[in-house]
Protein backbone atom coordinates (compact mmCIF):
# COMPACT_ATOMS: atom_id res chain seq x y z
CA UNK A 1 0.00 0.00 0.00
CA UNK A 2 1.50 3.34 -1.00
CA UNK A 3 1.87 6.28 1.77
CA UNK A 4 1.28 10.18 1.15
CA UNK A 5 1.61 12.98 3.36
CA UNK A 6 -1.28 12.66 5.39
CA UNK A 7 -0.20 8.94 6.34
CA UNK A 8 2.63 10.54 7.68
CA UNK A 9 0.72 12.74 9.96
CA UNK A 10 -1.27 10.43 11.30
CA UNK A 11 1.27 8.35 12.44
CA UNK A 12 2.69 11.28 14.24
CA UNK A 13 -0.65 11.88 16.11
CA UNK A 14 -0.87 7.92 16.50
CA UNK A 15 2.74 8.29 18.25
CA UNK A 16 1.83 11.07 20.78
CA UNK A 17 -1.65 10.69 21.64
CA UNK A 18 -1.84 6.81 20.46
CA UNK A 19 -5.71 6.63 22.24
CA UNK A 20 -7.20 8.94 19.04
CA UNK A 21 -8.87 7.53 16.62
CA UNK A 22 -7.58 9.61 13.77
CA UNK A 23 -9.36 7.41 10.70
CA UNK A 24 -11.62 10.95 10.36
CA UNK A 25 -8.57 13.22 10.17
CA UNK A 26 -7.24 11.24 7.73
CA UNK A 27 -10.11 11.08 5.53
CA UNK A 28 -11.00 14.71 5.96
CA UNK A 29 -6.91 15.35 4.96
CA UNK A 30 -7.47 13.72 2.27
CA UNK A 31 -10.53 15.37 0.59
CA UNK A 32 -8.76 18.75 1.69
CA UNK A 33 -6.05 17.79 -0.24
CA UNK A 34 -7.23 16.43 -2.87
CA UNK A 35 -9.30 19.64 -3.39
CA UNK A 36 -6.18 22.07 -3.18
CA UNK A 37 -4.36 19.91 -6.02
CA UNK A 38 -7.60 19.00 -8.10
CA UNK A 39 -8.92 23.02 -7.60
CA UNK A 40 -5.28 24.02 -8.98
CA UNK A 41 -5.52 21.61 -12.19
CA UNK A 42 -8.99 22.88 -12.95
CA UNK A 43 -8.09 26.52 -12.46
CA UNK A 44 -5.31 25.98 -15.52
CA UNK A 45 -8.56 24.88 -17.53
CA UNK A 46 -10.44 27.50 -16.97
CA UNK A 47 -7.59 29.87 -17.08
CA UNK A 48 -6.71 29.00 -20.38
CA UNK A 49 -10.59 30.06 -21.69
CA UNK A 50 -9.46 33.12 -19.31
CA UNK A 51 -12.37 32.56 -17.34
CA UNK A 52 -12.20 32.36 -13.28
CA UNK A 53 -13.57 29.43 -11.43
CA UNK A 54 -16.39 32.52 -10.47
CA UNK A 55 -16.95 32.91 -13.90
CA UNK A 56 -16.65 29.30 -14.93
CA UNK A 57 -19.43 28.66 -12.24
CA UNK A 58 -21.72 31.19 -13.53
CA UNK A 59 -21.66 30.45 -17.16
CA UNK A 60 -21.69 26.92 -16.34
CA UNK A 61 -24.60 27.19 -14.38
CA UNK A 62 -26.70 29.42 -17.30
CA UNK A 63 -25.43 26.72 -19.82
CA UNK A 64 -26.88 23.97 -18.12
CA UNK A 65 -30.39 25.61 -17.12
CA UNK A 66 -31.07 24.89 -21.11
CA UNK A 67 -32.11 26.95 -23.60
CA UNK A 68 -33.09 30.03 -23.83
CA UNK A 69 -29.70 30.28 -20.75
CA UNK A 70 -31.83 32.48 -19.41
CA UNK A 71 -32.18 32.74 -14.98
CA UNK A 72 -32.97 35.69 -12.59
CA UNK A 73 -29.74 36.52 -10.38
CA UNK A 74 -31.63 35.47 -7.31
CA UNK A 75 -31.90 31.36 -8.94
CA UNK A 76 -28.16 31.95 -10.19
CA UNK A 77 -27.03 33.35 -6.66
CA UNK A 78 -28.98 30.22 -4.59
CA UNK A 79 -27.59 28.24 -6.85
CA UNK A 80 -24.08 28.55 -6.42
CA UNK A 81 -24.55 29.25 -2.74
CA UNK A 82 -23.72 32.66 -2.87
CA UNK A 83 -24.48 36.16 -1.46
CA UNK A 84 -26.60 38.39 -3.38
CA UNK A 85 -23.79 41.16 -3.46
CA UNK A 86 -21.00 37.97 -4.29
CA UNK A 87 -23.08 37.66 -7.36
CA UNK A 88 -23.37 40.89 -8.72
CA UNK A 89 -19.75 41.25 -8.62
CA UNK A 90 -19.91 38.14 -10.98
CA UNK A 91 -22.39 39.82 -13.29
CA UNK A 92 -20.78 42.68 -13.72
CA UNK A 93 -17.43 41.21 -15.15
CA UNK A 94 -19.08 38.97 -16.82
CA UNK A 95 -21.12 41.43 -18.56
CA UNK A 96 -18.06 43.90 -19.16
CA UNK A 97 -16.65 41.39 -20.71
CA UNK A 98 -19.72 40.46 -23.36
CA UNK A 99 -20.38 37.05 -22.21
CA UNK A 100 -23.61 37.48 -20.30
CA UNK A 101 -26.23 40.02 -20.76
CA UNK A 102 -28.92 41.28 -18.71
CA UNK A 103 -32.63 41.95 -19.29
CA UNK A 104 -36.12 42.47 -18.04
CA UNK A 105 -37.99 40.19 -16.79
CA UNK A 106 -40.89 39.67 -19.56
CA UNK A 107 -42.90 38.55 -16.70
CA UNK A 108 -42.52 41.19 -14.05
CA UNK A 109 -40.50 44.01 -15.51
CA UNK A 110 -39.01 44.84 -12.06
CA UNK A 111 -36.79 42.58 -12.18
CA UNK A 112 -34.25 41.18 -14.37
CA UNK A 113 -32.80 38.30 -16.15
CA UNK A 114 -29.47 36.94 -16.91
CA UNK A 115 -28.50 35.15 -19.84
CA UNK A 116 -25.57 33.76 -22.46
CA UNK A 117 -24.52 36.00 -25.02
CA UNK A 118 -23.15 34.00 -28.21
CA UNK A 119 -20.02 34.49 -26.93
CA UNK A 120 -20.45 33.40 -23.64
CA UNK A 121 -21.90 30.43 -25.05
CA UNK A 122 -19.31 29.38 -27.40
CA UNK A 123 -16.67 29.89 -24.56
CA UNK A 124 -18.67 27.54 -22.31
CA UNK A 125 -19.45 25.03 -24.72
CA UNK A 126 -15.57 24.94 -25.18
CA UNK A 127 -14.17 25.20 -21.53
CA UNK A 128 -16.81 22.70 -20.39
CA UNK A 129 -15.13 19.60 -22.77
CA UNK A 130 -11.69 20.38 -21.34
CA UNK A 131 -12.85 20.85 -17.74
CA UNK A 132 -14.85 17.08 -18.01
CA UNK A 133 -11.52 15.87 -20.28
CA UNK A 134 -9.61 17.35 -17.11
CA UNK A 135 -11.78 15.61 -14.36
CA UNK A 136 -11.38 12.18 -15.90
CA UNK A 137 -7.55 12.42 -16.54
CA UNK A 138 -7.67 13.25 -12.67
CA UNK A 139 -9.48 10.53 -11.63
CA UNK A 140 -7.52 8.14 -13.79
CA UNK A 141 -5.82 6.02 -11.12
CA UNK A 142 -9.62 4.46 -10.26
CA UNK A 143 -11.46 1.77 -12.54
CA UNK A 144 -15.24 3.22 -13.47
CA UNK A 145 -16.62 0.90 -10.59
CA UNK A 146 -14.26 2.54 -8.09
CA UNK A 147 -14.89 6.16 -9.42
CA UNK A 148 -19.06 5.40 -9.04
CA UNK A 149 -17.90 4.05 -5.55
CA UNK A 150 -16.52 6.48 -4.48
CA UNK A 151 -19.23 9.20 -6.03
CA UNK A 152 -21.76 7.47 -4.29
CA UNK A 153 -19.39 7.19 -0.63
CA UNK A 154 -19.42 10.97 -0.96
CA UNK A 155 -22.66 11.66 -1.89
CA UNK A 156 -24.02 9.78 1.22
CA UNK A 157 -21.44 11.80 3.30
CA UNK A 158 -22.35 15.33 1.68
CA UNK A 159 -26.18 15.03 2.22
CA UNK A 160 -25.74 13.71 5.94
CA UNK A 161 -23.48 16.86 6.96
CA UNK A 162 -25.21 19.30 4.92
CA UNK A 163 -28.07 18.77 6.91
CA UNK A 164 -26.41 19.69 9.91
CA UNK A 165 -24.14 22.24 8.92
CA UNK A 166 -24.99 25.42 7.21
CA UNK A 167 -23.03 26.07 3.61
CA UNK A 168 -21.81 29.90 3.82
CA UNK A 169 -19.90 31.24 0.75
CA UNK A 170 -16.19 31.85 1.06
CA UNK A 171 -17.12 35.37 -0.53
CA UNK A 172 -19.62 36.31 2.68
């Protein structure tokens, strides 16, 4: 069995204080780790479309809402888990830079909606195949089975502790 970094941590917690059961710091290292390297090989992906992860998120989320990529802010925002104010920040790049646009509402022309330009659609439809390429080529070292495993393992753990703990944006 191979040994990383976290391995080697635990063994120095299971050498001074030997009673702790450290099997949930490991696995918590772990997934923080994994994130840090995994968030860094996505960034390049997304960097290379010169989109953000922000970015990346919001377009992503319009693209997948289906035609006509069309969502208020406030479904965008709850969505992504973010603040109202986080969000506008978002907007407002993205629509500086031409890849979103925002209208009003044809239902209640108080409000507004936000949607794909061309260009904001062509630059999704790109980054998205090289994000999932990049995903895959990360998760290369498990067979299919282990990779739906291990999807399922964390989808159990995700829905237990989100219903316990509160999800506030790092942006709040």
């Amino acid at each position: 069995m191979q040994t990383d970094h976290v391995d080697r941590i635990l063994n120095q917690w299971k050498h001074e204080r030997p009673e702790l059961d450290v099997l949930a710091m490991g696995i918590f290292g772990r997934l923080w780790r994994i994130n840090a390297v995994a968030s860094k090989a996505i960034e390049r992906v997304h960097l290379k479309f010169g989109l953000t992860q922000a970015e990346f998120d919001v377009l992503a989320t319009l693209r997948r809402s289906g035609e006509p990529y069309l969502m208020s802010p406030t479904a965008l925002y709850t969505s992504l888990l973010l603040s109202s104010g986080a969000m506008t920040n978002r907007l407002d790049k993205l629509e500086t830079r031409g890849l979103i646009f925002r209208e009003p509402s044809p239902e209640d022309r108080r409000s507004i909606m936000v949607g794909l330009t061309k260009q904001g659609l062509t630059i999704i439809d790109e980054t998205i195949v090289e994000h999932v390429e990049n995903e895959e080529a990360l998760l290369k070292s498990l067979t299919p089975e282990q990779q739906q495993q291990l999807a399922d393992l964390l989808r159990t753990l995700l829905v237990d502790i989100s219903n316990d703990t509160p999800i506030v944006s790092p942006e709040e």
